[in-house]
C-alpha atoms as a PDB file:
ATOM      1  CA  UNK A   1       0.000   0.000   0.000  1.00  0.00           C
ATOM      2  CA  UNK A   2       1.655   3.581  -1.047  1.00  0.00           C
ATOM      3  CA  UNK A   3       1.575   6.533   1.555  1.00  0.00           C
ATOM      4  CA  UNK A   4       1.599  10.446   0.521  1.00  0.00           C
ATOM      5  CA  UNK A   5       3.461  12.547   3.039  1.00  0.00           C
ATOM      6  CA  UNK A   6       1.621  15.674   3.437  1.00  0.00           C
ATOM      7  CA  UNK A   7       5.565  17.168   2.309  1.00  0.00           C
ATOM      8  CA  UNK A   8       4.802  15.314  -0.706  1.00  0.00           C
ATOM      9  CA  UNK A   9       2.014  16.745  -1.802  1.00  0.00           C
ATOM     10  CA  UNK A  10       3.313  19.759  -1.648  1.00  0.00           C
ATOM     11  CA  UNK A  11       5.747  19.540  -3.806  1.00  0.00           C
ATOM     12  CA  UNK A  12       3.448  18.029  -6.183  1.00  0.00           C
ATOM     13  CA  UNK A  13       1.057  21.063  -6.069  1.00  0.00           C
ATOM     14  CA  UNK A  14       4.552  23.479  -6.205  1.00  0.00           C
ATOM     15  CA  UNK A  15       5.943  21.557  -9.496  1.00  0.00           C
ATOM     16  CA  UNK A  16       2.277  21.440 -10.643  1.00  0.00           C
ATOM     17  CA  UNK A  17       2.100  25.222 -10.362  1.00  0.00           C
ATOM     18  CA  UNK A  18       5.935  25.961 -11.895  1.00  0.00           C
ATOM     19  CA  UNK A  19       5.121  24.050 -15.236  1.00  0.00           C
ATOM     20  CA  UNK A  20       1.506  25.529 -15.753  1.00  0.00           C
ATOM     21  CA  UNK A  21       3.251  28.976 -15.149  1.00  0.00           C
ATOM     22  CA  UNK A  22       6.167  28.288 -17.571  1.00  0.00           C
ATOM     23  CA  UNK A  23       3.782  26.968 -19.964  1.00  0.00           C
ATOM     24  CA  UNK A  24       1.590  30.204 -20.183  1.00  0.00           C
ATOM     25  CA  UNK A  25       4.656  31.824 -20.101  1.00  0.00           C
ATOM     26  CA  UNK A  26       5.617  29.796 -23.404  1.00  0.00           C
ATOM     27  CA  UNK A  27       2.186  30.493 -24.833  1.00  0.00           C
ATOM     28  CA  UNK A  28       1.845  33.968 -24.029  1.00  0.00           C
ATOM     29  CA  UNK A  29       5.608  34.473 -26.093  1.00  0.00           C
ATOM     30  CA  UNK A  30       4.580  32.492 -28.750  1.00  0.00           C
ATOM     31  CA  UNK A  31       1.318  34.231 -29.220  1.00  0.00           C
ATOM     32  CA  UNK A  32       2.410  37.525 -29.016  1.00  0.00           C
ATOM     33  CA  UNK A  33       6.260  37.019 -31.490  1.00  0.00           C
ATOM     34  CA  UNK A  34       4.845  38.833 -33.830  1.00  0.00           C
ATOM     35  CA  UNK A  35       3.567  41.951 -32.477  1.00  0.00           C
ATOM     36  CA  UNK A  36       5.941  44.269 -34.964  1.00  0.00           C
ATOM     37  CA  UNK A  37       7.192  48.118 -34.838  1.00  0.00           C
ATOM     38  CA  UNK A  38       8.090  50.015 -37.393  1.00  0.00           C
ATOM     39  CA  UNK A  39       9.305  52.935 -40.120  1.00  0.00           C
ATOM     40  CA  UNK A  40       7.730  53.402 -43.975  1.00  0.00           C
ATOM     41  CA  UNK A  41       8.506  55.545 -46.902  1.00  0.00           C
ATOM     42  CA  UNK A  42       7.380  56.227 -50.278  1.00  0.00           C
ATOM     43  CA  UNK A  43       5.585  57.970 -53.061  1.00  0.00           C
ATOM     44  CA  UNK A  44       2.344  59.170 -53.259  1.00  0.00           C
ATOM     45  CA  UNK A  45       1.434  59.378 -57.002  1.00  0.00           C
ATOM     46  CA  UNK A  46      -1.342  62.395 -55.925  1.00  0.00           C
ATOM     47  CA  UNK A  47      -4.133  63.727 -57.687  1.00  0.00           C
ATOM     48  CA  UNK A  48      -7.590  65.131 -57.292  1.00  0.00           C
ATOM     49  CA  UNK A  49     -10.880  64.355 -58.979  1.00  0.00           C
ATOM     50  CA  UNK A  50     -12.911  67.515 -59.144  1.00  0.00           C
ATOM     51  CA  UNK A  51     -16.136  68.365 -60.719  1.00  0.00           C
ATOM     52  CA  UNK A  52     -18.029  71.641 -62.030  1.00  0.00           C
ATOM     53  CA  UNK A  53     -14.452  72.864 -62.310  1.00  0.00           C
ATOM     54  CA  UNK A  54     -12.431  74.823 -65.212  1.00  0.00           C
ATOM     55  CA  UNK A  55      -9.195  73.400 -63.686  1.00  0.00           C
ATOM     56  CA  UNK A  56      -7.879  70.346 -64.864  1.00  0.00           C
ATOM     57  CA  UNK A  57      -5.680  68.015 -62.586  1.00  0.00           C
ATOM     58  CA  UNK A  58      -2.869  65.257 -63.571  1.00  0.00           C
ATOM     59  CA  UNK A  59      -0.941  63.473 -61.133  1.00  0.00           C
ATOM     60  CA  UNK A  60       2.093  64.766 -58.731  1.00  0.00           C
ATOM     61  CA  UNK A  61       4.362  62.477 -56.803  1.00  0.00           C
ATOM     62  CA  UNK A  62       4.956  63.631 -53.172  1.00  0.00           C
ATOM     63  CA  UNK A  63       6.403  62.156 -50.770  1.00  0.00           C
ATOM     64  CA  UNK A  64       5.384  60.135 -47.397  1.00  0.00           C
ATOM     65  CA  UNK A  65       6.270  58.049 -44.246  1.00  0.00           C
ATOM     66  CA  UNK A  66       5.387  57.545 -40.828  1.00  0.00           C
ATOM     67  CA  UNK A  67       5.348  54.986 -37.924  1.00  0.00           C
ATOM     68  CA  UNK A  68       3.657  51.732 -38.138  1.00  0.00           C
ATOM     69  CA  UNK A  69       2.257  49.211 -35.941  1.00  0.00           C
ATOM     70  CA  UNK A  70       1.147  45.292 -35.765  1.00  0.00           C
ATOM     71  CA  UNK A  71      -1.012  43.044 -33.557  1.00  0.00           C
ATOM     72  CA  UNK A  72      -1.832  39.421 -35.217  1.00  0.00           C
ATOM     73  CA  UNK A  73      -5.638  38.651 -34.398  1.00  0.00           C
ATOM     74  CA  UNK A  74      -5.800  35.078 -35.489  1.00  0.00           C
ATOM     75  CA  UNK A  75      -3.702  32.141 -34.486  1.00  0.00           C
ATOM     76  CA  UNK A  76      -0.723  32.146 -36.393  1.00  0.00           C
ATOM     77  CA  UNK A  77      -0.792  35.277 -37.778  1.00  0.00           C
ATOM     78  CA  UNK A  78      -2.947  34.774 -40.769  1.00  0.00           C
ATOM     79  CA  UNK A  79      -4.819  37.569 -39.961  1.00  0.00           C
ATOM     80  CA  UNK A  80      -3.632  41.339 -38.205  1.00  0.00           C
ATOM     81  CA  UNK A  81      -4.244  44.991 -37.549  1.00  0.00           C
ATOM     82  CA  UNK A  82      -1.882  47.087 -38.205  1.00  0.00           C
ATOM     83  CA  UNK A  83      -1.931  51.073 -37.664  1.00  0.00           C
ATOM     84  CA  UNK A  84      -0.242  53.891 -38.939  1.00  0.00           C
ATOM     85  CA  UNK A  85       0.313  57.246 -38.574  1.00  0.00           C
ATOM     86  CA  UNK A  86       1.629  59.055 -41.890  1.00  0.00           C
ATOM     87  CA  UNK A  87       2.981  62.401 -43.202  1.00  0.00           C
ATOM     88  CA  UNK A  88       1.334  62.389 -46.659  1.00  0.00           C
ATOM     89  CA  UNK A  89       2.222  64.997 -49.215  1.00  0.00           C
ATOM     90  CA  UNK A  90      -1.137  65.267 -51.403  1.00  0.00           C
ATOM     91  CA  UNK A  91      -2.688  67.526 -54.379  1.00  0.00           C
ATOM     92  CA  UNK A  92      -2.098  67.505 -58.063  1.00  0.00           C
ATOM     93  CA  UNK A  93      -0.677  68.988 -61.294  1.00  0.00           C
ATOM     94  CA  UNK A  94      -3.531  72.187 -62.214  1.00  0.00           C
ATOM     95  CA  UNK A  95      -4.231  73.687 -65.670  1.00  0.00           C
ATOM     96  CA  UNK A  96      -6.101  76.721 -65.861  1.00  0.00           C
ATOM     97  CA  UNK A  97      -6.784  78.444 -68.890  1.00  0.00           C
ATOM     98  CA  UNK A  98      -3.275  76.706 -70.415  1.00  0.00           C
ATOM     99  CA  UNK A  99      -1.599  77.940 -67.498  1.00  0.00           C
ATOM    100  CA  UNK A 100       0.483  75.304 -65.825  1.00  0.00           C
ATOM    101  CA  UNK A 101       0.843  74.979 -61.380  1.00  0.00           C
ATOM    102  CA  UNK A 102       0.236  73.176 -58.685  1.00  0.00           C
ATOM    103  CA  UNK A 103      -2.076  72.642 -55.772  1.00  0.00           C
ATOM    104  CA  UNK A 104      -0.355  71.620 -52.906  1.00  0.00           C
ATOM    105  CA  UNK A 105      -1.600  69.669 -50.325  1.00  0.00           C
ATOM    106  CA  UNK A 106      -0.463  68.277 -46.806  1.00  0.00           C
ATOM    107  CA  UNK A 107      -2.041  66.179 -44.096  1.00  0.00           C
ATOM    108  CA  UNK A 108      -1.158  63.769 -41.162  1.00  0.00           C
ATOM    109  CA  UNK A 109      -3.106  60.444 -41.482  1.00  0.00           C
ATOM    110  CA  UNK A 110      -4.204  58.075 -39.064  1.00  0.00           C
ATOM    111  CA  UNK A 111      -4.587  54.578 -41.123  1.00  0.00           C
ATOM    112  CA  UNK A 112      -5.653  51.680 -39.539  1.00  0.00           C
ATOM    113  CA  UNK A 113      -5.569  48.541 -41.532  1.00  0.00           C
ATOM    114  CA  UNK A 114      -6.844  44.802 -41.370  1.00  0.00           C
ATOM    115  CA  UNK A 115      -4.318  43.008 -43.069  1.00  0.00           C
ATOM    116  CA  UNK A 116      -4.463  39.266 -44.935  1.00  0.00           C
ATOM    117  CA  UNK A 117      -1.202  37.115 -44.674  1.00  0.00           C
ATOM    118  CA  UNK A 118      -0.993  33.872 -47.206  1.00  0.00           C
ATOM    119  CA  UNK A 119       0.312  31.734 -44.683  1.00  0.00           C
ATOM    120  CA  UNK A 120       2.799  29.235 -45.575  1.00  0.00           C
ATOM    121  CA  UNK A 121       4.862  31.259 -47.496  1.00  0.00           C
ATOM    122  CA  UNK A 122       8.338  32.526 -46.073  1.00  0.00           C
ATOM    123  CA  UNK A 123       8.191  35.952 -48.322  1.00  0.00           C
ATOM    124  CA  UNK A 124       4.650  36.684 -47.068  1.00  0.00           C
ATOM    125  CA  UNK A 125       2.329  38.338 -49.457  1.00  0.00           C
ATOM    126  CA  UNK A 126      -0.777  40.113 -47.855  1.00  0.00           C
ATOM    127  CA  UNK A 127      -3.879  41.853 -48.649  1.00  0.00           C
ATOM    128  CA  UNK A 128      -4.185  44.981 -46.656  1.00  0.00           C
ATOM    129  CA  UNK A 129      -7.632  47.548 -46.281  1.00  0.00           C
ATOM    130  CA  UNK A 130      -9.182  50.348 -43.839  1.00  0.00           C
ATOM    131  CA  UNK A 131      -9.954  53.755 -43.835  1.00  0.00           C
ATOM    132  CA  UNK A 132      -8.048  57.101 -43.502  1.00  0.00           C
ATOM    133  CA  UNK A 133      -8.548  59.655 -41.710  1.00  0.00           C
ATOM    134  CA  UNK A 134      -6.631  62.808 -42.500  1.00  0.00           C
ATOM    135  CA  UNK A 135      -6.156  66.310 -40.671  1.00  0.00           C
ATOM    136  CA  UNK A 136      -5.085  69.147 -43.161  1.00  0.00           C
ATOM    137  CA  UNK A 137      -1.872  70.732 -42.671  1.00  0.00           C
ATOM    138  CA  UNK A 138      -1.412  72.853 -45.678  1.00  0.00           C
ATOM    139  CA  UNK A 139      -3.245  73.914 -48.690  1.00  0.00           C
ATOM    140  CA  UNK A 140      -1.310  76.025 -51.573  1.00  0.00           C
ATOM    141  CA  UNK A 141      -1.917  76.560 -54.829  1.00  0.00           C
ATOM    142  CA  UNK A 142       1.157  77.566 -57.046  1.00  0.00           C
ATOM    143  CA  UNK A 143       0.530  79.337 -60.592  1.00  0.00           C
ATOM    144  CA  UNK A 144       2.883  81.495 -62.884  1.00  0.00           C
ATOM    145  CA  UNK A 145       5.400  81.602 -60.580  1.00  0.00           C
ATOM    146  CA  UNK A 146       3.194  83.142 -57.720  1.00  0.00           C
ATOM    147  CA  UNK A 147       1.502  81.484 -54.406  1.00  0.00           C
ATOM    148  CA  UNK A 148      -1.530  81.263 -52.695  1.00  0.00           C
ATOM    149  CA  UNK A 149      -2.221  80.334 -49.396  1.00  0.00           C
ATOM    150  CA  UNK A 150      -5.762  78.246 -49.800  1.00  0.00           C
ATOM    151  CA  UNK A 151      -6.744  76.661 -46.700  1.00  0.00           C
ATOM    152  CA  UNK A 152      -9.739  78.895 -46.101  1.00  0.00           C
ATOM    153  CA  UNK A 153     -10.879  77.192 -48.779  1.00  0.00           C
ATOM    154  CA  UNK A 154     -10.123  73.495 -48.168  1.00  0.00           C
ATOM    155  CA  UNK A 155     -11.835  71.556 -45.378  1.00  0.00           C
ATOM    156  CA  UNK A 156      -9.748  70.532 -41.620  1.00  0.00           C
ATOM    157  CA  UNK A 157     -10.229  66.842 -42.471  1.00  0.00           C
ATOM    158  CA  UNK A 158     -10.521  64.506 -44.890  1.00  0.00           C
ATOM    159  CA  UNK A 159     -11.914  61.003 -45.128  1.00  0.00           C
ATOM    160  CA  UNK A 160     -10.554  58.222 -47.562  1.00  0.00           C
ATOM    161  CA  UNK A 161     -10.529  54.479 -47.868  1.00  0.00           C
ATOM    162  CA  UNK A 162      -6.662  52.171 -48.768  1.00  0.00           C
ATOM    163  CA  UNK A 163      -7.038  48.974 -50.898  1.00  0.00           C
ATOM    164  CA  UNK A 164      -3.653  47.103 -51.557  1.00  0.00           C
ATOM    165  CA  UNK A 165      -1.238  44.197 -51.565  1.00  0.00           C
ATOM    166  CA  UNK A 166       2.073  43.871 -50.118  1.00  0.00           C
ATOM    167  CA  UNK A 167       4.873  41.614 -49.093  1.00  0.00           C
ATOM    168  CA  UNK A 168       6.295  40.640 -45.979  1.00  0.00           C
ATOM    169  CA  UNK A 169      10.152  39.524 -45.581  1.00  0.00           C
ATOM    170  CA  UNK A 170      10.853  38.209 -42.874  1.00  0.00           C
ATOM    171  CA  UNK A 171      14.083  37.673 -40.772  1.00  0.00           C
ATOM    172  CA  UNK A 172      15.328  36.551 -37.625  1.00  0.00           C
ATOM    173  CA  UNK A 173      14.492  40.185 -35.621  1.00  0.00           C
ATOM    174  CA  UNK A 174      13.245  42.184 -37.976  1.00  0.00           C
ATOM    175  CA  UNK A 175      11.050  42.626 -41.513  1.00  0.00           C
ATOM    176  CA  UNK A 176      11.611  44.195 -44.837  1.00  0.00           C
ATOM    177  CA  UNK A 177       7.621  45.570 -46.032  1.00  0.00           C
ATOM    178  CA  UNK A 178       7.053  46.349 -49.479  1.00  0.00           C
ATOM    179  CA  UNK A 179       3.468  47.359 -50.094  1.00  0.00           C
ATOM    180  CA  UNK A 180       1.389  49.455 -52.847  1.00  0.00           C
ATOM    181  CA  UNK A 181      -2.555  51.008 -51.841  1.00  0.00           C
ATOM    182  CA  UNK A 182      -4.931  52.645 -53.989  1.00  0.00           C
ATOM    183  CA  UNK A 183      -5.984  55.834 -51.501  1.00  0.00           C
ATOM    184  CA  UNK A 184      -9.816  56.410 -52.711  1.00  0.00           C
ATOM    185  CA  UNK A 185     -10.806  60.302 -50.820  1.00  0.00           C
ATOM    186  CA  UNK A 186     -14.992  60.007 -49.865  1.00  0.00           C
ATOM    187  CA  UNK A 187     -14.917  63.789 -48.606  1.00  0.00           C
ATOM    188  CA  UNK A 188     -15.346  67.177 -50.675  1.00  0.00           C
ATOM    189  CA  UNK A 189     -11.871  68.757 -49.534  1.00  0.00           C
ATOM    190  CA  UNK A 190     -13.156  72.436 -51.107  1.00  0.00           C
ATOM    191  CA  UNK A 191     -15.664  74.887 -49.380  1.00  0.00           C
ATOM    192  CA  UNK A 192     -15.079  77.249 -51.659  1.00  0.00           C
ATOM    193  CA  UNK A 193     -18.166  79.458 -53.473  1.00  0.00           C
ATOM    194  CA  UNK A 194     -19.723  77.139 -55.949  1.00  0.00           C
ATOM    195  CA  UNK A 195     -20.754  73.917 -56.651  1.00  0.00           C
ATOM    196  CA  UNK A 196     -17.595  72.465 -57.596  1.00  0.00           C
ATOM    197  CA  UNK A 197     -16.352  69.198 -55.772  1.00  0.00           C
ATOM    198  CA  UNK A 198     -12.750  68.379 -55.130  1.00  0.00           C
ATOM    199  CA  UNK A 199     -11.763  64.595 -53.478  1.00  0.00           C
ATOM    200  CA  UNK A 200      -7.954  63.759 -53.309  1.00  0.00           C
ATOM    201  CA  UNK A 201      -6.631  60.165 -54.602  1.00  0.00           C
ATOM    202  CA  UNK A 202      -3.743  58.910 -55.082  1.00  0.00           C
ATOM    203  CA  UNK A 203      -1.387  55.537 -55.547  1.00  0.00           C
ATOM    204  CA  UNK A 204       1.204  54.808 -52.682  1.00  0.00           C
ATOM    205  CA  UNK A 205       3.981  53.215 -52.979  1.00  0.00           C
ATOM    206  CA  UNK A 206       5.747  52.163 -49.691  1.00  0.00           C
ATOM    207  CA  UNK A 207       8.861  50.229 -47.843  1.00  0.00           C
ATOM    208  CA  UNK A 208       9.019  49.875 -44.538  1.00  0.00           C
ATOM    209  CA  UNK A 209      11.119  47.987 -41.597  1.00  0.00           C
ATOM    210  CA  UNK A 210      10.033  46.657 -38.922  1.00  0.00           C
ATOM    211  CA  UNK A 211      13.036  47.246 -36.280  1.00  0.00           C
ATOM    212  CA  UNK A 212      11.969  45.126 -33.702  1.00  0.00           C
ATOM    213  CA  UNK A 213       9.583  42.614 -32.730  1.00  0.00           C
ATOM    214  CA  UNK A 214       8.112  41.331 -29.329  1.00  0.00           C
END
């Protein structure tokens, strides 16, 4: 017949307790490897689409970057939400009456994003979408060599929506993210006199780094 000391026991209970902690403490690294922080940069290929106009807009490139971060949602990491917050350089190439300028636009953008990994794949392609939502910083318009300040004239905000596709490269610490986004504006940017309508667009073109990952 086998006897438990009441010493025994307690050690049972004790190494009982040590694994199950070291076990969560496994799972709760595991699960959360691939939280990621990190830097972008790229070109915005910008342009407007206006309406009841006589101006008449091409594209511009300008330039942005900004901060990102990641949190996987779905075991594995199949599935995320990432955020950003961007410096986007916006507007378009103007024509008025065969006179050739700009309209300059600025904003900071707050992007969140739920983002589709391909699993299985060690250069991760992804699907990425979400809205934007961006503050105005400047408004300008540049023609024949003179400049106007026109930010009475162009709303605070501005609301748009990103569709795009990326890839992921992974490495031991750290990522390499290429990824392109169509930026679709929903908001009438002018309130100016008149019925015209003016909603910003443009194609990004980003790479980022992840520095770090927990």
């Amino acid at each position: 017949m086998l006897h438990y000391s009441n010493h025994d026991k307690g050690v049972d209970v004790k190494s009982t307790l040590w694994l199950a902690l070291i076990g969560l403490a496994l799972i709760s690294s595991d699960s959360f490897a691939l939280l990621r922080f990190g830097l972008k940069a790229g070109v915005n290929l910008a342009n407007v689409e206006a309406k009841d106009t006589d101006v008449d807009y091409e594209i511009k490139p300008g330039f942005t970057a900004g901060a990102m971060a990641e949190i996987p949602i779905s075991p594995g990491g199949g599935m995320a939400v990432r955020g950003e917050l961007l410096y986007v350089q916006k507007g378009a190439k103007q024509t008025l009456m065969n006179n050739e300028g700009k309209l300059l636009a600025e904003e900071l953008a707050l992007a969140p994003f739920l983002v589709f990994y391909f699993p299985g794949v060690k250069v991760q392609p992804f699907l990425e979408a979400g809205p934007e939502f961006g503050w105005n910083t400047l408004a300008k318009s540049k023609q024949d060599g003179e400049t106007w300040n026109v930010g009475a004239d162009w709303r605070d905000n501005n609301f748009s929506i990103n569709l795009g596709a990326g890839v992921l490269i992974p490495f031991e610490h750290t990522d390499l993210v290429i990824d392109a986004r169509y930026n679709l504006g929903l908001v009438d940017v002018s309130t100016g006199v008149g019925n015209s309508t003016v909603k910003t667009n443009g194609i990004q073109i980003f790479v980022g780094y992840n520095f770090f990952k927990l």
